[in-house]
C-alpha atoms as a PDB file:
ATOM      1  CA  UNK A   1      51.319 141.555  28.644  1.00  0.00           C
ATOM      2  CA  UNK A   2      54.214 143.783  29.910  1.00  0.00           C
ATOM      3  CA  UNK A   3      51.925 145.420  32.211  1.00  0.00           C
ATOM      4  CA  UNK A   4      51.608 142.353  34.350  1.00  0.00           C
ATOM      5  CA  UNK A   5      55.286 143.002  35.099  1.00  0.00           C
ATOM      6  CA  UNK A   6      55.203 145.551  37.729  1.00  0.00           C
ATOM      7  CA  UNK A   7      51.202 145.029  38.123  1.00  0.00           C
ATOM      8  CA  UNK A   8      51.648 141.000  39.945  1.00  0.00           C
ATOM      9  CA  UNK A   9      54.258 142.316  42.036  1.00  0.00           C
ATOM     10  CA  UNK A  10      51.516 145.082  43.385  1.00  0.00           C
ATOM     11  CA  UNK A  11      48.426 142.512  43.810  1.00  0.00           C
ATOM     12  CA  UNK A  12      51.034 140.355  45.588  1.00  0.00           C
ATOM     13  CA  UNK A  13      51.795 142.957  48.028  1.00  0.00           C
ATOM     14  CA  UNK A  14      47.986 143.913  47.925  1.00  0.00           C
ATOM     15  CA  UNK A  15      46.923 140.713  48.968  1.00  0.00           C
ATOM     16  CA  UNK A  16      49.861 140.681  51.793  1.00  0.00           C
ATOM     17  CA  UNK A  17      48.899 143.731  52.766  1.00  0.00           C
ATOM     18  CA  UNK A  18      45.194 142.663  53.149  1.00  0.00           C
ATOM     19  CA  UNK A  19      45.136 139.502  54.416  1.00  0.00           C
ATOM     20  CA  UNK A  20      48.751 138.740  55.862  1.00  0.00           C
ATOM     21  CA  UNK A  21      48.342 138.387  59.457  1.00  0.00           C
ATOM     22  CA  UNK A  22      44.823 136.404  58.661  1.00  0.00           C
ATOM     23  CA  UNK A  23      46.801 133.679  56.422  1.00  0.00           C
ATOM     24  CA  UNK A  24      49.881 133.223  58.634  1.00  0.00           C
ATOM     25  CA  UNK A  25      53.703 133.938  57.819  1.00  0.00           C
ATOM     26  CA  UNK A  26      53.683 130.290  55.423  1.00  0.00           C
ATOM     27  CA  UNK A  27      51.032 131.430  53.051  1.00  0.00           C
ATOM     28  CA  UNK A  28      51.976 135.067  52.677  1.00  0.00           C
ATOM     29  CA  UNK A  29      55.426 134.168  51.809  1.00  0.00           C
ATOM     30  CA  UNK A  30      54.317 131.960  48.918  1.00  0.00           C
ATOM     31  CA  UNK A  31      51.821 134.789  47.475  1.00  0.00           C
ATOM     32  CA  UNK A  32      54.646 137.095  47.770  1.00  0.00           C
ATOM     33  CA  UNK A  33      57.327 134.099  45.954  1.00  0.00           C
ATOM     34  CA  UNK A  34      54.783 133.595  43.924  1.00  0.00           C
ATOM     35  CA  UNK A  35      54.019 137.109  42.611  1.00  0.00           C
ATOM     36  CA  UNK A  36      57.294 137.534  42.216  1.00  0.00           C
ATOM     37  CA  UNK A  37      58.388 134.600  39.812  1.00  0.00           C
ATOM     38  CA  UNK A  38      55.362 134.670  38.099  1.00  0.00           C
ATOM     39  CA  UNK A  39      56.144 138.415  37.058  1.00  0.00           C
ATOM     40  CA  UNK A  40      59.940 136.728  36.400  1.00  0.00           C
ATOM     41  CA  UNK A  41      58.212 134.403  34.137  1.00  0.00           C
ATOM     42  CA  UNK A  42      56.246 136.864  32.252  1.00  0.00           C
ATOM     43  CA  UNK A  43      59.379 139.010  32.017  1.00  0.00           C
ATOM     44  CA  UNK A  44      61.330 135.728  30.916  1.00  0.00           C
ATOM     45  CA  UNK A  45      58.492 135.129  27.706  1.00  0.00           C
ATOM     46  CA  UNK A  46      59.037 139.036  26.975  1.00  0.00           C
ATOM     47  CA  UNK A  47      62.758 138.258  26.302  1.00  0.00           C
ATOM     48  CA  UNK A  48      62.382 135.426  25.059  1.00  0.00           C
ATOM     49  CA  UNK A  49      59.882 137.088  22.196  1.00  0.00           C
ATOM     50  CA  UNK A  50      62.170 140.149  21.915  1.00  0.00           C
ATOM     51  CA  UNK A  51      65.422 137.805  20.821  1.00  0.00           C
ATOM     52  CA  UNK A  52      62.987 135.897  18.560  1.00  0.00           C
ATOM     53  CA  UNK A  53      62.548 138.766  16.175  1.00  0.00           C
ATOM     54  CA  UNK A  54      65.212 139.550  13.533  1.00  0.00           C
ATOM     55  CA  UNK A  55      67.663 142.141  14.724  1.00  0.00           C
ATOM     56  CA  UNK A  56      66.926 145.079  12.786  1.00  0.00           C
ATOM     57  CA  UNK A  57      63.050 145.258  14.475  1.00  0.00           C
ATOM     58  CA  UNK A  58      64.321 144.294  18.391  1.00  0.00           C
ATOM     59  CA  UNK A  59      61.851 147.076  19.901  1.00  0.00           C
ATOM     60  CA  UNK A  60      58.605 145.937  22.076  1.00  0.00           C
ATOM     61  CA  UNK A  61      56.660 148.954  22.718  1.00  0.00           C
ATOM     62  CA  UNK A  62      52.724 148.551  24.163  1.00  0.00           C
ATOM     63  CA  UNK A  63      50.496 151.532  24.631  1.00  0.00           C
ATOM     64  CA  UNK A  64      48.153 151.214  27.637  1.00  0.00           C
ATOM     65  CA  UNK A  65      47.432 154.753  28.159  1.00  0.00           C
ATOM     66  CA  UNK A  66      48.004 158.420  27.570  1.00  0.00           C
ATOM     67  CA  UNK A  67      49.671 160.029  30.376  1.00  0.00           C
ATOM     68  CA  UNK A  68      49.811 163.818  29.306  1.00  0.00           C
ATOM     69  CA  UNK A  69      48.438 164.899  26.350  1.00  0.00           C
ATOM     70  CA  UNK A  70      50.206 167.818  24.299  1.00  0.00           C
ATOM     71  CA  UNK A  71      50.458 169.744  21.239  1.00  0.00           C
END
């Protein structure tokens, strides 16, 4: 789940970048608005999750894949 933070921002721009001057200024600015508060909302839920835990275990950590392997 906290990968779709920085990932809806990216498939926003993605889509701008594809398909902006095709969809007009209007609908571009909502897919960007869009992108953007929905990865506000999914950071919002991550808090909100995070505060709900008892204060001795506040850590959220999510492994989605081994950058550099060593040792």
């Amino acid at each position: 789940m906290l990968l779709l933070i920085p990932l809806l921002p990216f498939l926003g721009f993605l889509l701008n970048a594809s398909f902006g001057r095709r969809v007009g200024k209007a609908l571009a600015g909502s897919a960007a608005c869009g992108a953007m508060l929905a990865s506000f909302g999914v950071s919002l839920v991550a808090v909100a999750r995070l505060v709900s835990l008892p204060p001795e275990s506040r850590a959220i950590a999510q492994h989605v894949f081994t950058w550099i392997t060593s040792g």
